[in-house]
Each structure stands twice: as C-alpha cells, then as structure tokens.
N, C-alpha and C. Protein backbone atom coordinates (compact mmCIF):
# COMPACT_ATOMS: atom_id res chain seq x y z
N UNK A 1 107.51 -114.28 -114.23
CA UNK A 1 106.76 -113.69 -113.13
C UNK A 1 107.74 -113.12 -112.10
N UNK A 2 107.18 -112.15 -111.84
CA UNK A 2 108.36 -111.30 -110.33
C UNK A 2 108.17 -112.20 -108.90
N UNK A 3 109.18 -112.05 -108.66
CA UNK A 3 109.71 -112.66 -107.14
C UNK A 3 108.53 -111.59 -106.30
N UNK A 4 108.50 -112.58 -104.82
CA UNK A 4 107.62 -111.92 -103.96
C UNK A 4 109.01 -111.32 -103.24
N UNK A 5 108.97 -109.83 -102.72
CA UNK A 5 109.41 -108.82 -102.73
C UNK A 5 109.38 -109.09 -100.98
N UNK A 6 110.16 -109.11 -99.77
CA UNK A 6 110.66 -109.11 -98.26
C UNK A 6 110.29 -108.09 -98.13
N UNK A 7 109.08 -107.42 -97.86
CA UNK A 7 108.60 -106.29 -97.18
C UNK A 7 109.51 -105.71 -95.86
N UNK A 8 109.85 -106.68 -94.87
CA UNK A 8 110.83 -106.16 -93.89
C UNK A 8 112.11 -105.63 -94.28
N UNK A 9 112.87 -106.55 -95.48
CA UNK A 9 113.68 -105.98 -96.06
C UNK A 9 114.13 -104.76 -96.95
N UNK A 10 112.75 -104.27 -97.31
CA UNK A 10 112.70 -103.20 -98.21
C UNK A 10 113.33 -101.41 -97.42
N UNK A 11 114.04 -100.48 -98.11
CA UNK A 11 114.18 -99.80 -97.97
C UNK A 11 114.05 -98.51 -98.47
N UNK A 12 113.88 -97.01 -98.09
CA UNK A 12 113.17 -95.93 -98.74
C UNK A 12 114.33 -95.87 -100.06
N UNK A 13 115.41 -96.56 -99.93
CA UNK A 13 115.99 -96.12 -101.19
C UNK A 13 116.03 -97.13 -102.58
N UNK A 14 115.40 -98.17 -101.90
CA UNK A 14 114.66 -99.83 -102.88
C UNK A 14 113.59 -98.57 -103.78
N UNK A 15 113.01 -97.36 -103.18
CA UNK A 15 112.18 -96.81 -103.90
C UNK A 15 112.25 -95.42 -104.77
N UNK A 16 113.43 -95.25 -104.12
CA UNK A 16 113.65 -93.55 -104.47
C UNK A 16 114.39 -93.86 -105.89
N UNK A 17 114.49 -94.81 -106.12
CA UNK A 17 115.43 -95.17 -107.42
C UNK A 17 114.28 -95.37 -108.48
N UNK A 18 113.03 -95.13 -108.40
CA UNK A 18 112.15 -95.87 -109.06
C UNK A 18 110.74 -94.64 -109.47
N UNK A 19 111.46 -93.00 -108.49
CA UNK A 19 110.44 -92.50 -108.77
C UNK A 19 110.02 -92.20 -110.02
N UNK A 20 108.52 -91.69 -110.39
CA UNK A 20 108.03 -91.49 -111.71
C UNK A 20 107.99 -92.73 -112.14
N UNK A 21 108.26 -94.42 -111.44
CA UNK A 21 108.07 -95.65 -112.47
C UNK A 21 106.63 -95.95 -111.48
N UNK A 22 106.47 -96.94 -113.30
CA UNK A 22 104.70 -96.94 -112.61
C UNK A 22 104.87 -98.49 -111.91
N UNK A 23 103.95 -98.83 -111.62
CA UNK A 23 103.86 -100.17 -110.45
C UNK A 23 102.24 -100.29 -110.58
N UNK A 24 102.26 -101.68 -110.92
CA UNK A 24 100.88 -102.55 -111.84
C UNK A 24 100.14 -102.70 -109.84
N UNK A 25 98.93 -102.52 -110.06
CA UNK A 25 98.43 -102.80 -108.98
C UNK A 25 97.41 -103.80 -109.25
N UNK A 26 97.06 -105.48 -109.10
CA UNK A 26 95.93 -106.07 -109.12
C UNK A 26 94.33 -105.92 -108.02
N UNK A 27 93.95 -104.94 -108.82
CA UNK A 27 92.55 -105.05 -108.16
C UNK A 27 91.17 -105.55 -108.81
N UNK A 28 90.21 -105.81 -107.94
CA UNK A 28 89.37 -106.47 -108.61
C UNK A 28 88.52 -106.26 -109.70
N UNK A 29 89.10 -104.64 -110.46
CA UNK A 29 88.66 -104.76 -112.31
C UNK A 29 89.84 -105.23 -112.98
N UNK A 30 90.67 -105.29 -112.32
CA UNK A 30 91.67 -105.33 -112.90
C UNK A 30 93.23 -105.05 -112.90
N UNK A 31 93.83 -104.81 -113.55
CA UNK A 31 95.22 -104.30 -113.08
C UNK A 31 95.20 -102.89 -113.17
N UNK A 32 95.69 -102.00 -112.62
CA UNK A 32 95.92 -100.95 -112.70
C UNK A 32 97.15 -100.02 -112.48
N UNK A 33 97.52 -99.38 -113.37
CA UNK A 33 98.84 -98.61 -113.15
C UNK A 33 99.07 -97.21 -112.17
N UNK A 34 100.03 -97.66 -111.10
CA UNK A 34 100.04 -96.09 -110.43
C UNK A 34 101.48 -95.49 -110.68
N UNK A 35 102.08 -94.73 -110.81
CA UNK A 35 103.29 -93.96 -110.76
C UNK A 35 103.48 -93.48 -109.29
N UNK A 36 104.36 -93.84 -109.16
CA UNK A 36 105.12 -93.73 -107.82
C UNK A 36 105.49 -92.10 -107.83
N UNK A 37 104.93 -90.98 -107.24
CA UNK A 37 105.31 -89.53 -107.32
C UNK A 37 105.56 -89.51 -106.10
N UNK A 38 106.10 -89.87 -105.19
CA UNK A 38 106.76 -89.60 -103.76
C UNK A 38 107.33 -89.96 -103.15
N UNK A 39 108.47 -89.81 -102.33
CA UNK A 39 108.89 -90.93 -100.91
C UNK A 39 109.62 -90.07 -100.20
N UNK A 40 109.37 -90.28 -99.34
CA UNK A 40 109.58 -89.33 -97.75
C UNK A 40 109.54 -90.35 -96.80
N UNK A 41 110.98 -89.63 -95.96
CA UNK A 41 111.66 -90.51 -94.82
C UNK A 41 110.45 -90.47 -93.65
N UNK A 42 109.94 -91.10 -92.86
CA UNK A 42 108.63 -90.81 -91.95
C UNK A 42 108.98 -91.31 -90.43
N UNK A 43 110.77 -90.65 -90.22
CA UNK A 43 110.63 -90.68 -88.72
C UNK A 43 111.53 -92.72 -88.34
N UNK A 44 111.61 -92.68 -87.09
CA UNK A 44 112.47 -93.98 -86.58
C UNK A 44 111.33 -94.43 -86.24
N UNK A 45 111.84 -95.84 -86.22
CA UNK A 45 110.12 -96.68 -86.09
C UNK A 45 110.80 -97.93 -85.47
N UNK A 46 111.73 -98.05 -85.42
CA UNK A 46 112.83 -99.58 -84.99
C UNK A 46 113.20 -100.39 -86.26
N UNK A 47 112.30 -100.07 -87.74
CA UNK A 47 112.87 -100.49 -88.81
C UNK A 47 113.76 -100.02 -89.05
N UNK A 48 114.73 -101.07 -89.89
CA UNK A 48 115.98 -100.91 -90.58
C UNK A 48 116.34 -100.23 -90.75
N UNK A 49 116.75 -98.50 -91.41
CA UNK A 49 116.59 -97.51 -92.31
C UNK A 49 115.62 -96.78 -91.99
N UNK A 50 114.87 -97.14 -90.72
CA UNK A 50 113.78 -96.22 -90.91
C UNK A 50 112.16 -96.09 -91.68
N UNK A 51 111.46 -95.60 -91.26
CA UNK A 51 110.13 -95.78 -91.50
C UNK A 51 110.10 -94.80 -92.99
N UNK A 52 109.22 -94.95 -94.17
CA UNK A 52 109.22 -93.79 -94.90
C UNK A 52 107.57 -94.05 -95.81
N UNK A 53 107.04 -93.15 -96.29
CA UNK A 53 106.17 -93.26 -96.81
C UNK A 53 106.30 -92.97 -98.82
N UNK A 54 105.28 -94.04 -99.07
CA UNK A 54 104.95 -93.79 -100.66
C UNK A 54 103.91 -93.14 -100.98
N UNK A 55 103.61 -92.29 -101.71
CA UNK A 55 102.59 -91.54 -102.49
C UNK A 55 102.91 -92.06 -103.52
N UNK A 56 101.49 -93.16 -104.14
CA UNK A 56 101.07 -92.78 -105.49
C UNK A 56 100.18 -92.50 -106.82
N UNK A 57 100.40 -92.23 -107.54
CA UNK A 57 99.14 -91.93 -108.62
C UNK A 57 98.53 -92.81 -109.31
N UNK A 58 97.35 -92.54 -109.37
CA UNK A 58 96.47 -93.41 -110.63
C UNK A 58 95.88 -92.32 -111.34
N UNK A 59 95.30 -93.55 -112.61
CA UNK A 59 94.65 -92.12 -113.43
C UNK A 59 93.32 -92.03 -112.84
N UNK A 60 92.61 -90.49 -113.27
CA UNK A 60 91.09 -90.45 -112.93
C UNK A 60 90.30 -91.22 -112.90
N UNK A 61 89.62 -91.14 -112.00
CA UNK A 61 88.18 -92.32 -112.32
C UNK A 61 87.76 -93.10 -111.30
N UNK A 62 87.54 -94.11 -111.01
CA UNK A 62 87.09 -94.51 -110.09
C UNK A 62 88.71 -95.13 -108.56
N UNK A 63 87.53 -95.04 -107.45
CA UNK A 63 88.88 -95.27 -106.68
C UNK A 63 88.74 -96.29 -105.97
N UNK A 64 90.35 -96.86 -105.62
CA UNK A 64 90.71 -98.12 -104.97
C UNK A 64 89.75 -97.70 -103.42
N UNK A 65 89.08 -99.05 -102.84
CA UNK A 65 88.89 -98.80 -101.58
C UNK A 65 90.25 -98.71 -100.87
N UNK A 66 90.34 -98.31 -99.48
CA UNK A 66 91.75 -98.65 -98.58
C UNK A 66 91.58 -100.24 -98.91
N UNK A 67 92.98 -101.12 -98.34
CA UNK A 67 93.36 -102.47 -98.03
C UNK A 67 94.50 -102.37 -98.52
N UNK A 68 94.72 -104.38 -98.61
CA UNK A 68 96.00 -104.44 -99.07
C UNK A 68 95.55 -105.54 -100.44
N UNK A 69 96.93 -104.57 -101.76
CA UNK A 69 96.87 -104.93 -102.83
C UNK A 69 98.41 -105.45 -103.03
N UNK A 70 98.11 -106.72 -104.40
CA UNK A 70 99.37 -106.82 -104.52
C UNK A 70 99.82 -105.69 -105.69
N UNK A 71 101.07 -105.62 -105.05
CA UNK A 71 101.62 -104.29 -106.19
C UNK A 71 102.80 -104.57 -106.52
N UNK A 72 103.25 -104.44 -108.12
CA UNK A 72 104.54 -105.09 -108.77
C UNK A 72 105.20 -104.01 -109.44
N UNK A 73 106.49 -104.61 -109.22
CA UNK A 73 107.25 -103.38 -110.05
C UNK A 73 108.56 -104.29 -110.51
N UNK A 74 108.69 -104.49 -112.10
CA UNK A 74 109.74 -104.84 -112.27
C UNK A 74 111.23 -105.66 -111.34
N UNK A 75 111.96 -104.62 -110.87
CA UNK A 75 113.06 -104.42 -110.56
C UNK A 75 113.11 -104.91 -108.91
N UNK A 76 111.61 -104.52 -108.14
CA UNK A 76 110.94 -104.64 -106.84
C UNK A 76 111.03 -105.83 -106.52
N UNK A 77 109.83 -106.26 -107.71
CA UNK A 77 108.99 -107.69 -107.47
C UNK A 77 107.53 -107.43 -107.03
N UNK A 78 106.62 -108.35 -106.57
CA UNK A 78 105.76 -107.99 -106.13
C UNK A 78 105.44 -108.01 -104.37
N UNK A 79 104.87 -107.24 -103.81
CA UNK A 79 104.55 -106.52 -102.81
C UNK A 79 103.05 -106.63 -102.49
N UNK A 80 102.72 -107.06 -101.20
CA UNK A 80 101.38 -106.95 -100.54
C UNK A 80 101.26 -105.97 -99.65
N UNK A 81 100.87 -104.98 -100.10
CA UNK A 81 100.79 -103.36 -99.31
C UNK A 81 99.41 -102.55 -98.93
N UNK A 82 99.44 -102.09 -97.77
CA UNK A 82 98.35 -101.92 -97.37
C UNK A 82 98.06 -100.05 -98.18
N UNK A 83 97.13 -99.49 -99.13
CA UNK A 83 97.28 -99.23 -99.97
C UNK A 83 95.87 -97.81 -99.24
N UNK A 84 95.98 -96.47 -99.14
CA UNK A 84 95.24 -95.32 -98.38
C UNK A 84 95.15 -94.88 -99.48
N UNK A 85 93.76 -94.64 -99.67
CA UNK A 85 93.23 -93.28 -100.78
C UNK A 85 93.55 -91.82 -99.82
N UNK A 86 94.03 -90.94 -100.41
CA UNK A 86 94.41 -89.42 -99.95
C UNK A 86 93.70 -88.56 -100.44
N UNK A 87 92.96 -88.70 -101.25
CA UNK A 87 92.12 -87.55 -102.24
C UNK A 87 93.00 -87.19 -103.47
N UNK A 88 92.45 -86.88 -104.38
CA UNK A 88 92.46 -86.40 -105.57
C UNK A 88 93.80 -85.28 -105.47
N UNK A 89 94.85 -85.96 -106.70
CA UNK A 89 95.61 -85.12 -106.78
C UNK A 89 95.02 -84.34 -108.20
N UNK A 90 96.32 -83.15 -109.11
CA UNK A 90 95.78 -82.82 -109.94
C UNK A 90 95.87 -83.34 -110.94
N UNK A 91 96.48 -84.68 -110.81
CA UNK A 91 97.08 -85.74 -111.99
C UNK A 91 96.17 -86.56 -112.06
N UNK A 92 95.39 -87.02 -110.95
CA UNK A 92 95.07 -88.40 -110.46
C UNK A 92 94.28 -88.73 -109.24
N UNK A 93 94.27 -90.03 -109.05
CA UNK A 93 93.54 -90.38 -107.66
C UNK A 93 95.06 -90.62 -106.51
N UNK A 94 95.16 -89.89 -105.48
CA UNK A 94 96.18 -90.50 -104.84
C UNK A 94 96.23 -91.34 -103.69
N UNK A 95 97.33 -91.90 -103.42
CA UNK A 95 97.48 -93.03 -102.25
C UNK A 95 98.08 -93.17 -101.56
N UNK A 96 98.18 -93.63 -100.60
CA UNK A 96 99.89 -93.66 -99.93
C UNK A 96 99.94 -95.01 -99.05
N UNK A 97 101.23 -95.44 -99.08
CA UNK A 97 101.83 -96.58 -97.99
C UNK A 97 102.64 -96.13 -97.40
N UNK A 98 102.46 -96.81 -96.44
CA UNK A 98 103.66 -96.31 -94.74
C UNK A 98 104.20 -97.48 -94.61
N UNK A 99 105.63 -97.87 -94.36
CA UNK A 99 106.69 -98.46 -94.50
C UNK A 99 107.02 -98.76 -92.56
N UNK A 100 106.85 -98.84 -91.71
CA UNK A 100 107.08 -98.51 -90.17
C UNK A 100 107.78 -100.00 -89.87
C-alpha cells in the first residue's frame, strides 16, 4: 500500500515529473483513473515553491461531484485533494487542484 503523501510538503515539480501518469482516484463507484495533463505554477501564496495548479483527465461519462478524494500515484503515494470539475475536455471529463 502507498504511504500517505505530506500535502504541505509537496511540490509543482513532485508533479511535473509525472505528467501523462495516471493517478487512481477512490470514489464512491469506485476507483477511477485520471491522467495528470497539466501543471502550472499559480503565483506566491507563502507556500514553499509556490502555489501551482493540476489539471486532470478522466474518461467520458459520468462526473466526480467537487470535494476531496483520495488520489494515489505510485511514486506520490496517496493524497487527500480537494478535486473541481472544469467541464469537458476533448479527451475527457476535466478537473483541477490548487496547491496554495
């Protein structure tokens, strides 16, 4: 099982190493896979490195409400992230987390 993942500690480049990898999301059908298609620096915030945001994909079909999900990634660990539907990309359903 993956280690729980120091959210304060995390940095935009803990992610930029990882784009295009997918990251298991547990929601309540089930698990679900999103691919990480983004990360952008989002400005000084008093965090570490800086504030930055994630965009990512799921496949079509039905969509996550907003909240917070746990979300795992290998190399990461797992993560309790507060998790924004964005509308429909052309891949997918998209999402994003803000890092501040």
């Amino acid at each position: 099982m993956a280690a729980t993942a120091d959210l304060a500690a995390l940095r935009i480049d803990d992610f930029t190493a990882h784009l295009d990898a997918a990251f298991d999301v547990q929601a309540a059908g089930g698990v679900l896979s999103l691919k990480l298609a983004k990360v952008d620096p989002a400005g000084d915030s008093g965090r570490a490195g800086g504030a930055f945001s994630l965009i990512f994909v799921a496949p079509k079909g039905p969509w996550l409400p907003q909240g917070i999900y746990p979300v795992t990634h290998p190399a990461i660990g797992i993560m309790e992230i507060f998790l924004v539907p964005i509308g429909p990309r052309p891949d997918g359903n998209g999402y994003q987390a803000i890092f501040t």
